[in-house]
PDB file of N, CA and C in Angstrom:
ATOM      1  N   UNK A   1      11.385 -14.936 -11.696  1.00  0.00           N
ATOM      2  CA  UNK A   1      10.419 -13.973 -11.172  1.00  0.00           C
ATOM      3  C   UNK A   1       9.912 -14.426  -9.809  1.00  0.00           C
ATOM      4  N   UNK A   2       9.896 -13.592  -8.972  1.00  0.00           N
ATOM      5  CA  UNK A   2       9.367 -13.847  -7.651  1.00  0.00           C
ATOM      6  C   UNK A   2       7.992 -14.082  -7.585  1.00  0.00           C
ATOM      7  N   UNK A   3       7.752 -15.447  -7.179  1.00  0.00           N
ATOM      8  CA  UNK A   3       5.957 -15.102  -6.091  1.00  0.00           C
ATOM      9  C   UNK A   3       5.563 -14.215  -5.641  1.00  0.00           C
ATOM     10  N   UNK A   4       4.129 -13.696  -5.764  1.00  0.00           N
ATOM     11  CA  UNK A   4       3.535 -13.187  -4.668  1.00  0.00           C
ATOM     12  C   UNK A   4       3.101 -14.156  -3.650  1.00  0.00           C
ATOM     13  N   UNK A   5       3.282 -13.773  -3.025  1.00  0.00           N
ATOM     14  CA  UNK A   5       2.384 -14.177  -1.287  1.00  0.00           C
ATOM     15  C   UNK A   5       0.818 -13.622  -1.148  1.00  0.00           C
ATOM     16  N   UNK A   6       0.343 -15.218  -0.681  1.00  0.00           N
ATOM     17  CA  UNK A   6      -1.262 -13.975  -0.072  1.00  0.00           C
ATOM     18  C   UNK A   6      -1.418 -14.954   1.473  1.00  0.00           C
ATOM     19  N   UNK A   7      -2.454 -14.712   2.333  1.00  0.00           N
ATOM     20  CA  UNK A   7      -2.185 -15.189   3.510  1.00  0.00           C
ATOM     21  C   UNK A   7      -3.897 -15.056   3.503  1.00  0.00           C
ATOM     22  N   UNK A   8      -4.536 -15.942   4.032  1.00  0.00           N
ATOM     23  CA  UNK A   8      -5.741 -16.055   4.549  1.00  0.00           C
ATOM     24  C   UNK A   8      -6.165 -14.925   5.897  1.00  0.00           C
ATOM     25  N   UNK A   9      -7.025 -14.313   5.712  1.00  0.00           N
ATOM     26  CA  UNK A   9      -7.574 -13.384   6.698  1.00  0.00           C
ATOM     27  C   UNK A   9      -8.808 -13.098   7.219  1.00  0.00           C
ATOM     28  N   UNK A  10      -9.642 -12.973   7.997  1.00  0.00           N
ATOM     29  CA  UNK A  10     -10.650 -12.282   8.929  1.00  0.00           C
ATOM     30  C   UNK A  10     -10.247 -10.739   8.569  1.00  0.00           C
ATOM     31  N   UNK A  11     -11.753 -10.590   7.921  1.00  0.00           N
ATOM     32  CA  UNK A  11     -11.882  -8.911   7.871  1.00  0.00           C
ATOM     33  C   UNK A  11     -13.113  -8.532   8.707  1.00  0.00           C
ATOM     34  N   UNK A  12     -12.812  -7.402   9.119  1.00  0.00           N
ATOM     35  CA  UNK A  12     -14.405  -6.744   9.691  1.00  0.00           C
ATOM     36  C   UNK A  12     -14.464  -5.367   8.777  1.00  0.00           C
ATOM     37  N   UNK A  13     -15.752  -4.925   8.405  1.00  0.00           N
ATOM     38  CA  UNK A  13     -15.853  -4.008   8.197  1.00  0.00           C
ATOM     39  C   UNK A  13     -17.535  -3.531   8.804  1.00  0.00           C
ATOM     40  N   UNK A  14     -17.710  -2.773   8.996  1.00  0.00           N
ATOM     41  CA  UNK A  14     -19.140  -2.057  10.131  1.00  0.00           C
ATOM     42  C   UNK A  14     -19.086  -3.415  10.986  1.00  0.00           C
ATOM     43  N   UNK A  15     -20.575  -4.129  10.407  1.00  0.00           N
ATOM     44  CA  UNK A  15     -21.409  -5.287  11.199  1.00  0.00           C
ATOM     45  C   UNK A  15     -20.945  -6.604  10.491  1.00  0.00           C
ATOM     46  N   UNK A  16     -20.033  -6.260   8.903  1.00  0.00           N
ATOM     47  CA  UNK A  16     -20.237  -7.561   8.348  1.00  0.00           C
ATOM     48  C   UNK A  16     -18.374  -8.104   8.686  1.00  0.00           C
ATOM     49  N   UNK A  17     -18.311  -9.353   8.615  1.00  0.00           N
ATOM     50  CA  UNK A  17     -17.031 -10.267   8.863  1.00  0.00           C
ATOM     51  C   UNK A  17     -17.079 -11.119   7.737  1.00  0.00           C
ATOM     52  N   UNK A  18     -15.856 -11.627   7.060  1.00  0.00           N
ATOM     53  CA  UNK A  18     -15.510 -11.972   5.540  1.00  0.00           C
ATOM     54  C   UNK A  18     -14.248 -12.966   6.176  1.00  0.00           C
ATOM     55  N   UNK A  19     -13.682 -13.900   5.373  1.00  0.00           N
ATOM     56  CA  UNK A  19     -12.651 -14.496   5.029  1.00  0.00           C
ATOM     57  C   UNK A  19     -12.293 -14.215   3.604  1.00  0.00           C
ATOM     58  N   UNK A  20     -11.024 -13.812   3.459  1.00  0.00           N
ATOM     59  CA  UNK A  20     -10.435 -13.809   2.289  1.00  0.00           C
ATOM     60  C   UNK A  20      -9.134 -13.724   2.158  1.00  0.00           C
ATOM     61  N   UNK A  21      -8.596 -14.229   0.987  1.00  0.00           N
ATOM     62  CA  UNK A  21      -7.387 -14.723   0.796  1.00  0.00           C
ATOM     63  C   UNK A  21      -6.894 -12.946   0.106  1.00  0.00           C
ATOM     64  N   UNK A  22      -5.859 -12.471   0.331  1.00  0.00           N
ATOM     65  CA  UNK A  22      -5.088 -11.171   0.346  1.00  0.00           C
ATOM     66  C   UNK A  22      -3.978 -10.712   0.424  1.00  0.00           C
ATOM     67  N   UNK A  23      -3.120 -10.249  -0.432  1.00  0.00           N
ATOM     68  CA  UNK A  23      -1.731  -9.973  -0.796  1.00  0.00           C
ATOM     69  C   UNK A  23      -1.088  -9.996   0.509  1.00  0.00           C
ATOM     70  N   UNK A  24       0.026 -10.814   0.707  1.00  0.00           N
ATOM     71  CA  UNK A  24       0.674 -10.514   2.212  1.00  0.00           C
ATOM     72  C   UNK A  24       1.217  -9.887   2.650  1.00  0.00           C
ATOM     73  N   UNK A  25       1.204  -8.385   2.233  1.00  0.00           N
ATOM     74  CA  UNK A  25       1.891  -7.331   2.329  1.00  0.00           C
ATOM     75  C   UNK A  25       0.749  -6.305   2.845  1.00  0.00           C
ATOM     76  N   UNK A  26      -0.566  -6.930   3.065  1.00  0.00           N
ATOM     77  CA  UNK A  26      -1.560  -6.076   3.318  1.00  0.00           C
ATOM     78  C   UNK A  26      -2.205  -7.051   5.342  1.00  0.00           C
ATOM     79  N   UNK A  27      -1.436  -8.404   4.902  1.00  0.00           N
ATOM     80  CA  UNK A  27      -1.884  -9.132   5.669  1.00  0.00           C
ATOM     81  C   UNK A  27      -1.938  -9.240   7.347  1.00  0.00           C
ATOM     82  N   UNK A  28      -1.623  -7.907   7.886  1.00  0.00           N
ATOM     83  CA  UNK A  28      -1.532  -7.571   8.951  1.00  0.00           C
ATOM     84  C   UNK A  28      -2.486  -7.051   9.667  1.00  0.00           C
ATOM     85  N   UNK A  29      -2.582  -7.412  11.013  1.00  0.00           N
ATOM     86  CA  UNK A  29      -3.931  -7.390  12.026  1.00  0.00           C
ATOM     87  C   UNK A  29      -3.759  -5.704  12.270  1.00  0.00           C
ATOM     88  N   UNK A  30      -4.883  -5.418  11.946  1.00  0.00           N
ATOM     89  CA  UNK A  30      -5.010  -3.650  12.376  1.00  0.00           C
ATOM     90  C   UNK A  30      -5.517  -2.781  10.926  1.00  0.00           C
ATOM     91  N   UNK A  31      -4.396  -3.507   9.989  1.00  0.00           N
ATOM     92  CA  UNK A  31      -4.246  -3.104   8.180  1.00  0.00           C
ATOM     93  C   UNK A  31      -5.527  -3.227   7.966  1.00  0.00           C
ATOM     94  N   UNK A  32      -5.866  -2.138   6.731  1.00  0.00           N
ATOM     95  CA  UNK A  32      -7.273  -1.616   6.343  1.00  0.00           C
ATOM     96  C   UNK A  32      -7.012  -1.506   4.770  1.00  0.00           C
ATOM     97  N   UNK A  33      -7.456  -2.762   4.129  1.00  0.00           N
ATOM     98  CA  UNK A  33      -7.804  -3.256   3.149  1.00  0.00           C
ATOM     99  C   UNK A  33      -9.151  -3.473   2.291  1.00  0.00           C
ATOM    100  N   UNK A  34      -8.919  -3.308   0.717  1.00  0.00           N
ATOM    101  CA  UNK A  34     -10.325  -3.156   0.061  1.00  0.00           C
ATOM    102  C   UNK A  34     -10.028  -4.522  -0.650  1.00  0.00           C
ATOM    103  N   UNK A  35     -11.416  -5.039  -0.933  1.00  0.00           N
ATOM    104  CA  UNK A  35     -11.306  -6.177  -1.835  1.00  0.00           C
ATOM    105  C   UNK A  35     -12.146  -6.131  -3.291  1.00  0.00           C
ATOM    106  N   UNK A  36     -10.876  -5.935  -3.902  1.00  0.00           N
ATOM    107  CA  UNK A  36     -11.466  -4.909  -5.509  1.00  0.00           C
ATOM    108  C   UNK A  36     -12.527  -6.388  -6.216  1.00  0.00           C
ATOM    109  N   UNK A  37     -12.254  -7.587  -5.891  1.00  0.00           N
ATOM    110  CA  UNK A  37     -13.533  -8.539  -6.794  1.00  0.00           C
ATOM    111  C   UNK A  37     -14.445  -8.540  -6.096  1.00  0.00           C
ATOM    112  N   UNK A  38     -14.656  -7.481  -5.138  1.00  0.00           N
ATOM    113  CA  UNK A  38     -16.343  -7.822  -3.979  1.00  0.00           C
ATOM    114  C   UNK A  38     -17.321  -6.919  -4.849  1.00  0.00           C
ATOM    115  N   UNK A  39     -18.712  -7.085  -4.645  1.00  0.00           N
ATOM    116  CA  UNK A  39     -19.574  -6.239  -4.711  1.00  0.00           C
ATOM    117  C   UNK A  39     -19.273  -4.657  -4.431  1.00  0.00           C
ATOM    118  N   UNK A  40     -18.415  -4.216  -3.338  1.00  0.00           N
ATOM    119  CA  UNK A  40     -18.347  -3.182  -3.039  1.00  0.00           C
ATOM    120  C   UNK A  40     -16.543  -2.743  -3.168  1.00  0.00           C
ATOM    121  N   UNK A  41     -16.288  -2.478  -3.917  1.00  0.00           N
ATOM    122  CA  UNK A  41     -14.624  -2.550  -4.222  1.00  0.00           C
ATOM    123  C   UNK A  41     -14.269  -1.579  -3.304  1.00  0.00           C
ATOM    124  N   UNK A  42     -14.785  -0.483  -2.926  1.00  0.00           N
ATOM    125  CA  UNK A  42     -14.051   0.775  -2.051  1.00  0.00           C
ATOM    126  C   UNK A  42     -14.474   0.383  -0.646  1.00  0.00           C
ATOM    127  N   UNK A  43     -15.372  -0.145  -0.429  1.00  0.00           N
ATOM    128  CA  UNK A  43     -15.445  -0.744   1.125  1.00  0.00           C
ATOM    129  C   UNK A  43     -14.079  -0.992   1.454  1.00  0.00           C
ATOM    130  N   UNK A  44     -13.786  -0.444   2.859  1.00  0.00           N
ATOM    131  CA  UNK A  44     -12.746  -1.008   3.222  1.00  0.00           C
ATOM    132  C   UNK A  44     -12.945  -1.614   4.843  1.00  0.00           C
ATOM    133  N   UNK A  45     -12.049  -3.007   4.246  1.00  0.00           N
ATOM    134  CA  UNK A  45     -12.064  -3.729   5.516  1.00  0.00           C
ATOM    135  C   UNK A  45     -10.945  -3.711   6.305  1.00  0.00           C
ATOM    136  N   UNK A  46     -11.365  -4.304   7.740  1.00  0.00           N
ATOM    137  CA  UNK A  46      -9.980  -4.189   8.885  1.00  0.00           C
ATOM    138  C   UNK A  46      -9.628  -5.117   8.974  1.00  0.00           C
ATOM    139  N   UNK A  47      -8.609  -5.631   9.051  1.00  0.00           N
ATOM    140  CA  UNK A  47      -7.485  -7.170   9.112  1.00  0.00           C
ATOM    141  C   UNK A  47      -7.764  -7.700  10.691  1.00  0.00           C
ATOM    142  N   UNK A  48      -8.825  -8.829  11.101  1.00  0.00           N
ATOM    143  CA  UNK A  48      -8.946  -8.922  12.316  1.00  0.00           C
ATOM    144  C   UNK A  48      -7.749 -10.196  12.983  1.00  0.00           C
ATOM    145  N   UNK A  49      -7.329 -10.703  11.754  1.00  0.00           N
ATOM    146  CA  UNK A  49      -6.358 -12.045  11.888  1.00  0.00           C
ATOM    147  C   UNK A  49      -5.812 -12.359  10.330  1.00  0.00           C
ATOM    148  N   UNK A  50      -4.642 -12.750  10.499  1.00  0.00           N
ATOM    149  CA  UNK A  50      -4.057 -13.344   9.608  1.00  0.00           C
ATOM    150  C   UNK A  50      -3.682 -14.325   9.515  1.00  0.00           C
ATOM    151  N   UNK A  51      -3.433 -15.809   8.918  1.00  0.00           N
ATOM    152  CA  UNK A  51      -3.005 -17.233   8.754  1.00  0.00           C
ATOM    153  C   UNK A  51      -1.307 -16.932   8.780  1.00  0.00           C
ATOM    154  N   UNK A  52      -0.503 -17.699   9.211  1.00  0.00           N
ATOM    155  CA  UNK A  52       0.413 -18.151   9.230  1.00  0.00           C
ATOM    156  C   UNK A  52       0.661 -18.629   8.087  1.00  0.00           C
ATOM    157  N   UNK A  53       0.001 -19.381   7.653  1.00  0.00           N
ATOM    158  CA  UNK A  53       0.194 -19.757   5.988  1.00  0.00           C
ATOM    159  C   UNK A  53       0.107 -18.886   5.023  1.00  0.00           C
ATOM    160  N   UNK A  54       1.169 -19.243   4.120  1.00  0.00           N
ATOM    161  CA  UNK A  54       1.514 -18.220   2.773  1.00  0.00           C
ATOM    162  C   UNK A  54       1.081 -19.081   1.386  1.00  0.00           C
ATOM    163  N   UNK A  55       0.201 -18.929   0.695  1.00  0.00           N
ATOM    164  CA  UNK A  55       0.438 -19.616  -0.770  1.00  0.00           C
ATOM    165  C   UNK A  55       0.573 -18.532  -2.061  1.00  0.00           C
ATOM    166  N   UNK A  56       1.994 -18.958  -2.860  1.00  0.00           N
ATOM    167  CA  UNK A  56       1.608 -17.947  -3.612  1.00  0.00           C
ATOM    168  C   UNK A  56       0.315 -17.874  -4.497  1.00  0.00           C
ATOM    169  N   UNK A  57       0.491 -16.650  -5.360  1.00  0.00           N
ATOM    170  CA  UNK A  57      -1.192 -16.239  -5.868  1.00  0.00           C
ATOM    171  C   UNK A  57      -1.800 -17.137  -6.663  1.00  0.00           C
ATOM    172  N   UNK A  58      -1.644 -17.715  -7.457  1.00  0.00           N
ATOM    173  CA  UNK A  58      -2.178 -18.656  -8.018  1.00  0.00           C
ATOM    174  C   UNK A  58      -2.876 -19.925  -7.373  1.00  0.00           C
ATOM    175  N   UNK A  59      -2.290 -20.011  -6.282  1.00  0.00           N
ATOM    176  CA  UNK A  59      -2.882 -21.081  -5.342  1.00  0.00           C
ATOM    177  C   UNK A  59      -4.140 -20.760  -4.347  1.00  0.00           C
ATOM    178  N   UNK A  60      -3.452 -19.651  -4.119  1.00  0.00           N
ATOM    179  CA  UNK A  60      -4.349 -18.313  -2.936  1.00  0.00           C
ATOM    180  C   UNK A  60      -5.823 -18.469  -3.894  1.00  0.00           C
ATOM    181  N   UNK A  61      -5.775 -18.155  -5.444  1.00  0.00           N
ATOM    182  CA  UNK A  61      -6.583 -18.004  -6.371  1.00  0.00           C
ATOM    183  C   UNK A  61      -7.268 -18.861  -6.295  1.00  0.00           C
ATOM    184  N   UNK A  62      -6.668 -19.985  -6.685  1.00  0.00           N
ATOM    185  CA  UNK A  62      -7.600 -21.620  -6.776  1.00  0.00           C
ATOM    186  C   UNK A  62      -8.494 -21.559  -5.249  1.00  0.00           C
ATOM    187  N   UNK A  63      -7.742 -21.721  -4.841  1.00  0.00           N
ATOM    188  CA  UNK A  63      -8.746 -21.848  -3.045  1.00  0.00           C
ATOM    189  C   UNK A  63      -9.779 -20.962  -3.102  1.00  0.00           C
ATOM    190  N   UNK A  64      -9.524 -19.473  -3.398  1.00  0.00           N
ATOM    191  CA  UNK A  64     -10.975 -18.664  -3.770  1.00  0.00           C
ATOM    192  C   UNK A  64     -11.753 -19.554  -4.259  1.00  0.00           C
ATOM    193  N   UNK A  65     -11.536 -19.660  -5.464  1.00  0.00           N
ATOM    194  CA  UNK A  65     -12.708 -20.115  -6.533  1.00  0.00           C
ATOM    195  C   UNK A  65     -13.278 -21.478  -5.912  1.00  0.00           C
ATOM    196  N   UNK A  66     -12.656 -22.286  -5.550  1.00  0.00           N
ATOM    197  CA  UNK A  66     -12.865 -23.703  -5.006  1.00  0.00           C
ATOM    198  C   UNK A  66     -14.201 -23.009  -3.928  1.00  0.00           C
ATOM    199  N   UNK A  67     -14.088 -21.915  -2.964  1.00  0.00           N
ATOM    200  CA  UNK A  67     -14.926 -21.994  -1.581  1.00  0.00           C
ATOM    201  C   UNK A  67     -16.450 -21.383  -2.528  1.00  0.00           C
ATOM    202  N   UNK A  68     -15.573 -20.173  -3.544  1.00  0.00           N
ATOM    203  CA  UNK A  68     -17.091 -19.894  -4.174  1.00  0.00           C
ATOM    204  C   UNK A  68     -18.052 -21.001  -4.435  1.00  0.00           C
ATOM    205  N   UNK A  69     -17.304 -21.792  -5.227  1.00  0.00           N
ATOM    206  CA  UNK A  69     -17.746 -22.956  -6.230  1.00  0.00           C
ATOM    207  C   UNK A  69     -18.866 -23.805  -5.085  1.00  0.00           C
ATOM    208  N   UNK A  70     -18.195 -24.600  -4.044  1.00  0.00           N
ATOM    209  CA  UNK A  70     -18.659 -24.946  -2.720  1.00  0.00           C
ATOM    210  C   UNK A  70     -19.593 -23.611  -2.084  1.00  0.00           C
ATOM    211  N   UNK A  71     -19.872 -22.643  -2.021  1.00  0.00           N
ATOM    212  CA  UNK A  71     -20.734 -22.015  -1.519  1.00  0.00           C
ATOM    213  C   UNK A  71     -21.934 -22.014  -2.272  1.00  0.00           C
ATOM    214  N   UNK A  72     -21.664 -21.495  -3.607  1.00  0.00           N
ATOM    215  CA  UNK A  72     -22.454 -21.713  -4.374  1.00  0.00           C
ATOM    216  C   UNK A  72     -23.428 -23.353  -4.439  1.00  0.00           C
ATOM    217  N   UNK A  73     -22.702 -24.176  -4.769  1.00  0.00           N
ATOM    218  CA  UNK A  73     -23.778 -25.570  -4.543  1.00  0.00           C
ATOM    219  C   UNK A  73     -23.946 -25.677  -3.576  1.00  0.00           C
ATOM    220  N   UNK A  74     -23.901 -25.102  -2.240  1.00  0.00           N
ATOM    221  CA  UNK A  74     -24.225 -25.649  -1.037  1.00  0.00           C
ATOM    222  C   UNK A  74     -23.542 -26.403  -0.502  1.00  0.00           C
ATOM    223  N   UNK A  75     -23.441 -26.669   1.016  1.00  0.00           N
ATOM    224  CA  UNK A  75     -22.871 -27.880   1.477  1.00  0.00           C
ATOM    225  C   UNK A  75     -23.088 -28.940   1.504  1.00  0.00           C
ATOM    226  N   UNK A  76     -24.534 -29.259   1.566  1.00  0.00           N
ATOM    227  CA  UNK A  76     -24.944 -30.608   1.290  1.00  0.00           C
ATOM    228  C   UNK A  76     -25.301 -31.330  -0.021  1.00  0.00           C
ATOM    229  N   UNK A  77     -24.948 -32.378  -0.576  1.00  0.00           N
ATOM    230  CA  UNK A  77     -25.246 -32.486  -1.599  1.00  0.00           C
ATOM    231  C   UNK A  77     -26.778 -33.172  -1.858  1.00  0.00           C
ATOM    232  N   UNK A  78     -27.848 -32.561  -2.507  1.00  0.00           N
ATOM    233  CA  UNK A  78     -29.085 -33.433  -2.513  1.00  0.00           C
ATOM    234  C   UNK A  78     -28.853 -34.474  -3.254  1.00  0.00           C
ATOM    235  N   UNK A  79     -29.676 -35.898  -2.614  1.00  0.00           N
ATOM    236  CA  UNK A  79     -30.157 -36.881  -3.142  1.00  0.00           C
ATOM    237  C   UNK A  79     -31.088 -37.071  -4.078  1.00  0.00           C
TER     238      UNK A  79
END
């Protein structure tokens, strides 16, 4: 069975700008993409850049969860 591909991206949509990891078949600068696990699933965003790098989905996946995980506790760790 084949991989999917996802490719790291810069979205804009109105005022707000996002990073997110996204099927690479969507991963093209101009392409107008929704991100169905956001708060707003039908928002659609504009592809302002795409990574050169490909991981398939499962990896693409892990890296999500890893930046949530890290956003969530913060960057610094308290003493």
């Amino acid at each position: 069975m084949k991989d999917d591909f996802f490719r790291q991206c810069v979205l804009k949509s109105e005022n707000f700008e996002t990073v997110a990891w996204i099927p690479e078949r969507g991963a093209k600068v101009g392409y107008q993409v929704t991100l169905k696990d956001s708060d707003e699933p039908l928002r659609l965003w504009t592809v302002l850049s795409a990574s050169s790098m490909r991981l398939p989905m499962q990896e693409a996946l892990e890296k999500a969860r890893e930046a949530i995980e890290f956003k969530r506790r913060g960057s610094i760790a308290a003493n």
